[in-house]
Structure formats: structure tokens, C-alpha cells
N, C-alpha and C. Protein backbone atom coordinates (compact mmCIF):
# COMPACT_ATOMS: atom_id res chain seq x y z
N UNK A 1 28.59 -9.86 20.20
CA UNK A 1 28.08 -8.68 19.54
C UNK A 1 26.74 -8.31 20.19
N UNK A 2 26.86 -6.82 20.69
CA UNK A 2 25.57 -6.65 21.09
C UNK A 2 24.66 -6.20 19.70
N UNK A 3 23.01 -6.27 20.38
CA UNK A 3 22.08 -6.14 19.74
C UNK A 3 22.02 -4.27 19.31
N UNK A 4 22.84 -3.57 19.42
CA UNK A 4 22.58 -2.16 19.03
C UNK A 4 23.80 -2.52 17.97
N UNK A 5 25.02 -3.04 18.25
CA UNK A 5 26.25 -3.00 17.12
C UNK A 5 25.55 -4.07 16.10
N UNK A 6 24.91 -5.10 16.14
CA UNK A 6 24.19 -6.10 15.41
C UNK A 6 23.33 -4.95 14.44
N UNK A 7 22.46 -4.11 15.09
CA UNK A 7 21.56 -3.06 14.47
C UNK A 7 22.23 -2.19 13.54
N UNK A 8 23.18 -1.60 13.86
CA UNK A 8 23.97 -0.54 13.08
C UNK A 8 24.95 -1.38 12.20
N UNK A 9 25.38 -2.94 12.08
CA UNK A 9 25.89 -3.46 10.89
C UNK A 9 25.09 -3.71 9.81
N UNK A 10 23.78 -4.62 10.31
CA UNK A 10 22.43 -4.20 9.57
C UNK A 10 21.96 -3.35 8.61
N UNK A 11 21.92 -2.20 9.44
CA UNK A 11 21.46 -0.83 8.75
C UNK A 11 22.54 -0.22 7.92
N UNK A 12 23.83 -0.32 8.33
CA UNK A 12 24.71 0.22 7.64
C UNK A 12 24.69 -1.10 6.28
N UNK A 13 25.17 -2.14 6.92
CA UNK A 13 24.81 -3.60 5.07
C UNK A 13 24.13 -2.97 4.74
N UNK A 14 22.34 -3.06 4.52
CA UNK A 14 21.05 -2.06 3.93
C UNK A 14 21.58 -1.12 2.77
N UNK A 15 22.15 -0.17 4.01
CA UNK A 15 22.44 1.26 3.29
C UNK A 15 23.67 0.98 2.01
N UNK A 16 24.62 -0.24 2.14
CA UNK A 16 25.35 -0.03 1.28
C UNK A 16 25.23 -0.90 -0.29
N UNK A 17 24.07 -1.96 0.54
CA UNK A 17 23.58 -2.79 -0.91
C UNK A 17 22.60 -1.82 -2.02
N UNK A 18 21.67 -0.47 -1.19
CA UNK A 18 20.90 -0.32 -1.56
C UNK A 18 21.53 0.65 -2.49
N UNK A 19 22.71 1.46 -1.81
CA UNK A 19 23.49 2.69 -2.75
C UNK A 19 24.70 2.04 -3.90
N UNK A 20 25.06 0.78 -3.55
CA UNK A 20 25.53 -0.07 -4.72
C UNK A 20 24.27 -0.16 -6.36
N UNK A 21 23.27 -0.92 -5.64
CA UNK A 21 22.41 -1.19 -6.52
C UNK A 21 22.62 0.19 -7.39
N UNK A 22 21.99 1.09 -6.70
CA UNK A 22 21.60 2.37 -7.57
C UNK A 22 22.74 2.56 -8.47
N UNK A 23 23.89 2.57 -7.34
CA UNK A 23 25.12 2.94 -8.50
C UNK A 23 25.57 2.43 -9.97
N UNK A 24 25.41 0.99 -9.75
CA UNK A 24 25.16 0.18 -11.07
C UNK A 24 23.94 0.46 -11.90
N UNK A 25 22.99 1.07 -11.68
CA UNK A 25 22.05 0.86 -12.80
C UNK A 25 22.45 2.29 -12.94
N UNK A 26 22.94 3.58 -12.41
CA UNK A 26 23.07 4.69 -12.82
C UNK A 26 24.47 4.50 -14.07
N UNK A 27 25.29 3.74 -13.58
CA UNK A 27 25.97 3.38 -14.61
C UNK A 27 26.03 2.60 -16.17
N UNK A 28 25.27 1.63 -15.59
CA UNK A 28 24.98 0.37 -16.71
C UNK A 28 23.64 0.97 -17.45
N UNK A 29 22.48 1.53 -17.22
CA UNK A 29 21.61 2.02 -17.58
C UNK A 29 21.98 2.59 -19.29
N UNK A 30 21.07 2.53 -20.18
CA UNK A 30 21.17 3.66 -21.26
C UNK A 30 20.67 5.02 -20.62
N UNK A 31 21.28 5.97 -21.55
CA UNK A 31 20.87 7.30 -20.94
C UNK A 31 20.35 7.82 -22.58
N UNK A 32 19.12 8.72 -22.11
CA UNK A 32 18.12 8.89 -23.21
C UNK A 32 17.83 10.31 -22.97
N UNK A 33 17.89 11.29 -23.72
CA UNK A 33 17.64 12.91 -23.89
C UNK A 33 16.58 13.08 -24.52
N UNK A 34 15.55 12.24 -25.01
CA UNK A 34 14.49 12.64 -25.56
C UNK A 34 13.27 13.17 -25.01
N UNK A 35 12.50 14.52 -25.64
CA UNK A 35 11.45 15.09 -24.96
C UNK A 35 10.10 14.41 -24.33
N UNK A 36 10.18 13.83 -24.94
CA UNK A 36 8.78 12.53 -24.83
C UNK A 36 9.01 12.15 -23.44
N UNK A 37 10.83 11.85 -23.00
CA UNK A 37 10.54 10.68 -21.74
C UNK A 37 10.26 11.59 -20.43
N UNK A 38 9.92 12.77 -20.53
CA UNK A 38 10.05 13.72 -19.32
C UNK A 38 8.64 14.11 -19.41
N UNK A 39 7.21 13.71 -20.29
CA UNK A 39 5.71 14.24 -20.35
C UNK A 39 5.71 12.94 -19.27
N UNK A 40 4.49 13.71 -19.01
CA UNK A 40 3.66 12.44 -17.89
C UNK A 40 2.76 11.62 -18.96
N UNK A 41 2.50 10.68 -18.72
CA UNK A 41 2.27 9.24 -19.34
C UNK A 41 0.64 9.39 -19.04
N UNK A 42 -0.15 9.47 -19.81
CA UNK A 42 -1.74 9.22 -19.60
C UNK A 42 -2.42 8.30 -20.90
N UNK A 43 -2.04 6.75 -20.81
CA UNK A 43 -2.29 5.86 -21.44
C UNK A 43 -2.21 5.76 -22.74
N UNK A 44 -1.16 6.63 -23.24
CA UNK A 44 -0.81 6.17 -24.34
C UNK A 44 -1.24 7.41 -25.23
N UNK A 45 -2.51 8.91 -24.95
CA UNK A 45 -2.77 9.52 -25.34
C UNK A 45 -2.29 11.03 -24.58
N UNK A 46 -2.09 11.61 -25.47
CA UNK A 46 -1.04 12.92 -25.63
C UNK A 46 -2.42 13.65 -23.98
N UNK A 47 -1.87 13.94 -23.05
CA UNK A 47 -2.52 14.82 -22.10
C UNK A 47 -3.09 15.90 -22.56
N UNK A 48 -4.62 16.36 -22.16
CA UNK A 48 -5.04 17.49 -22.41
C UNK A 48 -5.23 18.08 -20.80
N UNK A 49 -5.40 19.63 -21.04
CA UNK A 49 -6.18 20.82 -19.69
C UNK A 49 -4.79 20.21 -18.58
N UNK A 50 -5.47 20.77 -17.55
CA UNK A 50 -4.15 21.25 -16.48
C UNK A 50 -4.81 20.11 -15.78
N UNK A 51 -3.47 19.52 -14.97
CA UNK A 51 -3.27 18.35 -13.86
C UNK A 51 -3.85 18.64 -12.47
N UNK A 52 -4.25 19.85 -12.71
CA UNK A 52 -4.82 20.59 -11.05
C UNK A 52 -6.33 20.72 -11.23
N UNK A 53 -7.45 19.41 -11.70
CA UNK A 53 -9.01 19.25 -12.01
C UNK A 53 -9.13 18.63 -10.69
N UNK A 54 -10.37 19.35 -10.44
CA UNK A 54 -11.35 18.81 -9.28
C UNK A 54 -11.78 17.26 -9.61
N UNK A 55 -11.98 16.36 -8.71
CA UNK A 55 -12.20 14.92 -9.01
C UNK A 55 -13.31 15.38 -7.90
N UNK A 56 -14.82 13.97 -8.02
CA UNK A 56 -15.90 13.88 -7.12
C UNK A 56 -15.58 13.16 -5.54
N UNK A 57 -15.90 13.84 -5.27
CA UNK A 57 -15.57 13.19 -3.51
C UNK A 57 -14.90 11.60 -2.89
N UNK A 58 -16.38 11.01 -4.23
CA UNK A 58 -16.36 9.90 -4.07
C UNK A 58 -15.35 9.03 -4.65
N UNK A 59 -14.77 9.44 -5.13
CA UNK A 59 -13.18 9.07 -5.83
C UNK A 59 -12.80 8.75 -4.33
N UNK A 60 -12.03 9.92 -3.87
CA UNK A 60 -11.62 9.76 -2.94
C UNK A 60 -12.12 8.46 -1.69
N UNK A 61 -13.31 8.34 -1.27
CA UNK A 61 -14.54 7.70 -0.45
C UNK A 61 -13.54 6.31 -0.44
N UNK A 62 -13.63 6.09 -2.08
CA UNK A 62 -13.41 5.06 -2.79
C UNK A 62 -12.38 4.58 -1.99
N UNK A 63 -11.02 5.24 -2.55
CA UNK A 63 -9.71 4.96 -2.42
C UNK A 63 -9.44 5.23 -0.81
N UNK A 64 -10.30 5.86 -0.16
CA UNK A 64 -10.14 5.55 1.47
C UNK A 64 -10.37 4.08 2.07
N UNK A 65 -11.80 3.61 1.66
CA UNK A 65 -12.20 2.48 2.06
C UNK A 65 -11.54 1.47 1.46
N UNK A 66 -10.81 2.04 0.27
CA UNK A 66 -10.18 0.43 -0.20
C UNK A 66 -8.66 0.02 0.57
N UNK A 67 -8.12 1.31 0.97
CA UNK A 67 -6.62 1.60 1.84
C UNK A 67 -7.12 0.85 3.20
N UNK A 68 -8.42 0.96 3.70
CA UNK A 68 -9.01 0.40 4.90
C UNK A 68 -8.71 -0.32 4.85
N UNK A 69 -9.58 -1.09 4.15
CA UNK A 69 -9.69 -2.74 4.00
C UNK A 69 -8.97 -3.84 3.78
N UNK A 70 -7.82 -2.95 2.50
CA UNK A 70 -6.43 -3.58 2.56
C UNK A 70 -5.77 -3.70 3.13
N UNK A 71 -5.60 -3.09 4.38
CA UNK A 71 -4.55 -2.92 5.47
C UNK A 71 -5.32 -3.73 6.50
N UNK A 72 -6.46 -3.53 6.96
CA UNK A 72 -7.45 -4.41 7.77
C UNK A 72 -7.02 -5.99 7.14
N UNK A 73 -7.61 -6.36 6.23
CA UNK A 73 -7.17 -7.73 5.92
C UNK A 73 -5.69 -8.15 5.84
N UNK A 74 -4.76 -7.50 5.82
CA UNK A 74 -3.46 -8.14 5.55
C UNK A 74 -2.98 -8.05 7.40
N UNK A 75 -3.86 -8.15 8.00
CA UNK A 75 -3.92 -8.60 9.56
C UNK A 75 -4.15 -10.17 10.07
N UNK A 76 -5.41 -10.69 8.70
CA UNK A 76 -5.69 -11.79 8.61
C UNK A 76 -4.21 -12.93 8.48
N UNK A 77 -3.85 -12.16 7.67
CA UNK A 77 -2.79 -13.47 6.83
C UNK A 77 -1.75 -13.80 7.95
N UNK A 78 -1.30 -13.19 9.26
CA UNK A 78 -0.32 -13.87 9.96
C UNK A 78 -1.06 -14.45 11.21
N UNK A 79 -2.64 -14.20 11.27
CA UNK A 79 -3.62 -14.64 12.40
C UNK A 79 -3.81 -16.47 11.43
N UNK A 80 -3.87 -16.11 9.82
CA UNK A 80 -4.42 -17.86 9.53
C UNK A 80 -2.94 -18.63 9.06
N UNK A 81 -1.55 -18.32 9.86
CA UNK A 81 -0.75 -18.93 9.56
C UNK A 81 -0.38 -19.45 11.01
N UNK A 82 -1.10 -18.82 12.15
CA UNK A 82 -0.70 -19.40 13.62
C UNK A 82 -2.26 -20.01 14.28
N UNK A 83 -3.16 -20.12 13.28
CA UNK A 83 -4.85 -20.58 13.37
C UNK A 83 -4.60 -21.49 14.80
N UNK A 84 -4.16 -22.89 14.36
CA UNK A 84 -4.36 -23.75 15.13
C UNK A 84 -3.55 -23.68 16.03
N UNK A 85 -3.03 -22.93 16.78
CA UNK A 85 -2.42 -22.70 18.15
C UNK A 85 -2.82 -22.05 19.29
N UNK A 86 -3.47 -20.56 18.48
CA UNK A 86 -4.38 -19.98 19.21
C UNK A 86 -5.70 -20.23 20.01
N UNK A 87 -6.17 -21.64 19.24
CA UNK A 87 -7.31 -22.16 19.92
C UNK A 87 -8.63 -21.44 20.08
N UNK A 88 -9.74 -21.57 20.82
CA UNK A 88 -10.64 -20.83 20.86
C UNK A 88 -11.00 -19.32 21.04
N UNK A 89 -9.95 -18.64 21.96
CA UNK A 89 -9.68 -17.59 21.81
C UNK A 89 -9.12 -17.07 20.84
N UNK A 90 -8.39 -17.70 20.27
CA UNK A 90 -7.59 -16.63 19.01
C UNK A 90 -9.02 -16.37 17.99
N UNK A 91 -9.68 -17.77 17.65
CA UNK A 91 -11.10 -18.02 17.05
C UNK A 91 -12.15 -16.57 17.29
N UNK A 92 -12.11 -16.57 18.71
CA UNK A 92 -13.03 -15.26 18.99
C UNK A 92 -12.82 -14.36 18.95
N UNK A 93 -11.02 -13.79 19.10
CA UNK A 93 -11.04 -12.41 19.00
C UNK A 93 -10.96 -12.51 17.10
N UNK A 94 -11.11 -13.01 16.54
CA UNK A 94 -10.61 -12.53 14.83
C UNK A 94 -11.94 -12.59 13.89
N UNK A 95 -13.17 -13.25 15.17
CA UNK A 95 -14.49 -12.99 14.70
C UNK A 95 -14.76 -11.77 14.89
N UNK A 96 -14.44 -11.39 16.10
CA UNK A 96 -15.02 -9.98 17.00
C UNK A 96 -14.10 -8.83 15.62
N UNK A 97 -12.85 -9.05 14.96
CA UNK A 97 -11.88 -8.41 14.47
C UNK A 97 -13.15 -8.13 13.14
N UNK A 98 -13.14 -9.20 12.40
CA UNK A 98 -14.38 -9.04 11.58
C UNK A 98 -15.95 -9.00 11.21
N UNK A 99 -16.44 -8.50 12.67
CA UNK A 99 -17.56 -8.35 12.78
C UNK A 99 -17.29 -6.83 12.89
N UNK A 100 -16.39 -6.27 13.57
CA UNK A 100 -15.86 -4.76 13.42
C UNK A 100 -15.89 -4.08 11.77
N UNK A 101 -14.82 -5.08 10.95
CA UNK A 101 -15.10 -4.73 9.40
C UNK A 101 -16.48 -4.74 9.04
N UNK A 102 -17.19 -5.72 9.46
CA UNK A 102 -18.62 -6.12 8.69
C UNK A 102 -19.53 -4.67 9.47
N UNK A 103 -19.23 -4.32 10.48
CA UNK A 103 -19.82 -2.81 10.56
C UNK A 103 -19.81 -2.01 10.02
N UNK A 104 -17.94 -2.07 10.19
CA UNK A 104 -17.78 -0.18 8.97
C UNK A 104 -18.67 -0.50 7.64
N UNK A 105 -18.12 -1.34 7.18
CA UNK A 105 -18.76 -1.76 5.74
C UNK A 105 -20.26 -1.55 5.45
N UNK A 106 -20.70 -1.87 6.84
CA UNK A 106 -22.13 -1.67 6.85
C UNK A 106 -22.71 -0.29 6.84
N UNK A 107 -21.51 0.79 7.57
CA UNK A 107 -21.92 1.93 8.09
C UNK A 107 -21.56 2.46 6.52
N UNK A 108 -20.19 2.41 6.22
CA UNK A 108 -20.42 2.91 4.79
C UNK A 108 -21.27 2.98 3.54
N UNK A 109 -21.78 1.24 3.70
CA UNK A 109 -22.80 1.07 2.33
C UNK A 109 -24.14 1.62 3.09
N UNK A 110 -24.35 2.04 4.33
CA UNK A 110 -25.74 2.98 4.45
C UNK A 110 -25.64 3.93 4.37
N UNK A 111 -24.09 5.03 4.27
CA UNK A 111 -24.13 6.11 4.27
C UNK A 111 -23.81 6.71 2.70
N UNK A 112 -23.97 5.98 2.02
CA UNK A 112 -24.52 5.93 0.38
C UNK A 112 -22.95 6.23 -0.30
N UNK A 113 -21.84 5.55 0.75
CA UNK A 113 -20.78 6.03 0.17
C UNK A 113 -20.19 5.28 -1.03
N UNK A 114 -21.12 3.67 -1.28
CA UNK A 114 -20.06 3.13 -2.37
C UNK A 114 -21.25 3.34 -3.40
N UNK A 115 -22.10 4.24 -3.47
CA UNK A 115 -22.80 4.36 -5.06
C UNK A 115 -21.94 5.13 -5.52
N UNK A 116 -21.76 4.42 -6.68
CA UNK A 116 -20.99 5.47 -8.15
C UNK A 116 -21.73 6.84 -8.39
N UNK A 117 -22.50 6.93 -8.31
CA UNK A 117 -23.47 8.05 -8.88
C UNK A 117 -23.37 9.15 -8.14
């Protein structure tokens, strides 16, 4: 078996576990007509004013640097599962990797982006 027919049994399995699944819970599922389950959900209290409000920049700031950082660190986790192989070099480039973070971080908290205020 080549590696493209290997690929397309793959993808085609995928495609048919994933449209099974659905099919069973579209089936087996309760089905519910009530008005309530179609409002959008805002913690338990009935929504007020329109869904289209300006939020402060820094909302955003926020949720940029945290998408950063999360994605930056989950780089770490397959660099400290091959640690001791890489040896001194692997050592230096993943300092150099986070001395890069420890910049932005730096450049951000001087550019007054993580005050709340």
C-alpha cells in the first residue's frame, strides 16, 4: 500500500467515524422545541442592550498576548520530552527561544499594555 492510498483510507476512516458519530447522537439525542434553548446564554441572567457593544482595546491586548503565549509555550512541551538528547545545543537554542518571550513580555509590560486601567 502506498503512502497516498494509506492517506485517502485514513481520511476517508476519519470522515466516516466522524459522520457516524453525528448520526447517532442526531438520532439518539432528545429533541427539545423550547424558546429558552435558542437565547444566547449570559450566566444564568436574562441578556440586556444589543450584542454589537464596543469593548476597551485592552480586552482585546489581553486575549492577543494570552493566544501568544499559549501557543509559544506549548512549543516547550515536545522540546522537555526529547531534553536529554538534544544536549547542549538543544539547551541553548530553547534559552535563546525564551529569552525571545522574556522580551516581548518585556516590550509589552513597558508599553502599558497589561494595566487593567
Amino acid at each position: 500500500m502506498t503512502n497516498s492510498s494509506l492517506f485517502v483510507v485514513v481520511l476517508l476512516t476519519g470522515i466516516t467515524l466522524v459522520a457516524a458519530g453525528l448520526g447517532v447522537a442526531m438520532l439518539l439525542s432528545p429533541k427539545s422545541t423550547n424558546f429558552q434553548k435558542g437565547e444566547p446564554y449570559e450566566c444564568g441572567l436574562p441578556t440586556h442592550g444589543t450584542s454589537w457593544m464596543q469593548f476597551r482595546v485592552g480586552y482585546y491586548l489581553y486575549a492577543i498576548l494570552f493566544m501568544m503565549f499559549d501557543v509559544e509555550i506549548i512549543f516547550l512541551f515536545p522540546w522537555a520530552t526529547v531534553v536529554r538528547s538534544l544536549g547542549m545545543m538543544g539547551l541553548a537554542s530553547i534559552l535563546i527561544f525564551i529569552a525571545i518571550l522574556s522580551l516581548g513580555l518585556a516590550y509589552a509590560w513597558k508599553k502599558g499594555v497589561l494595566k487593567w486601567t
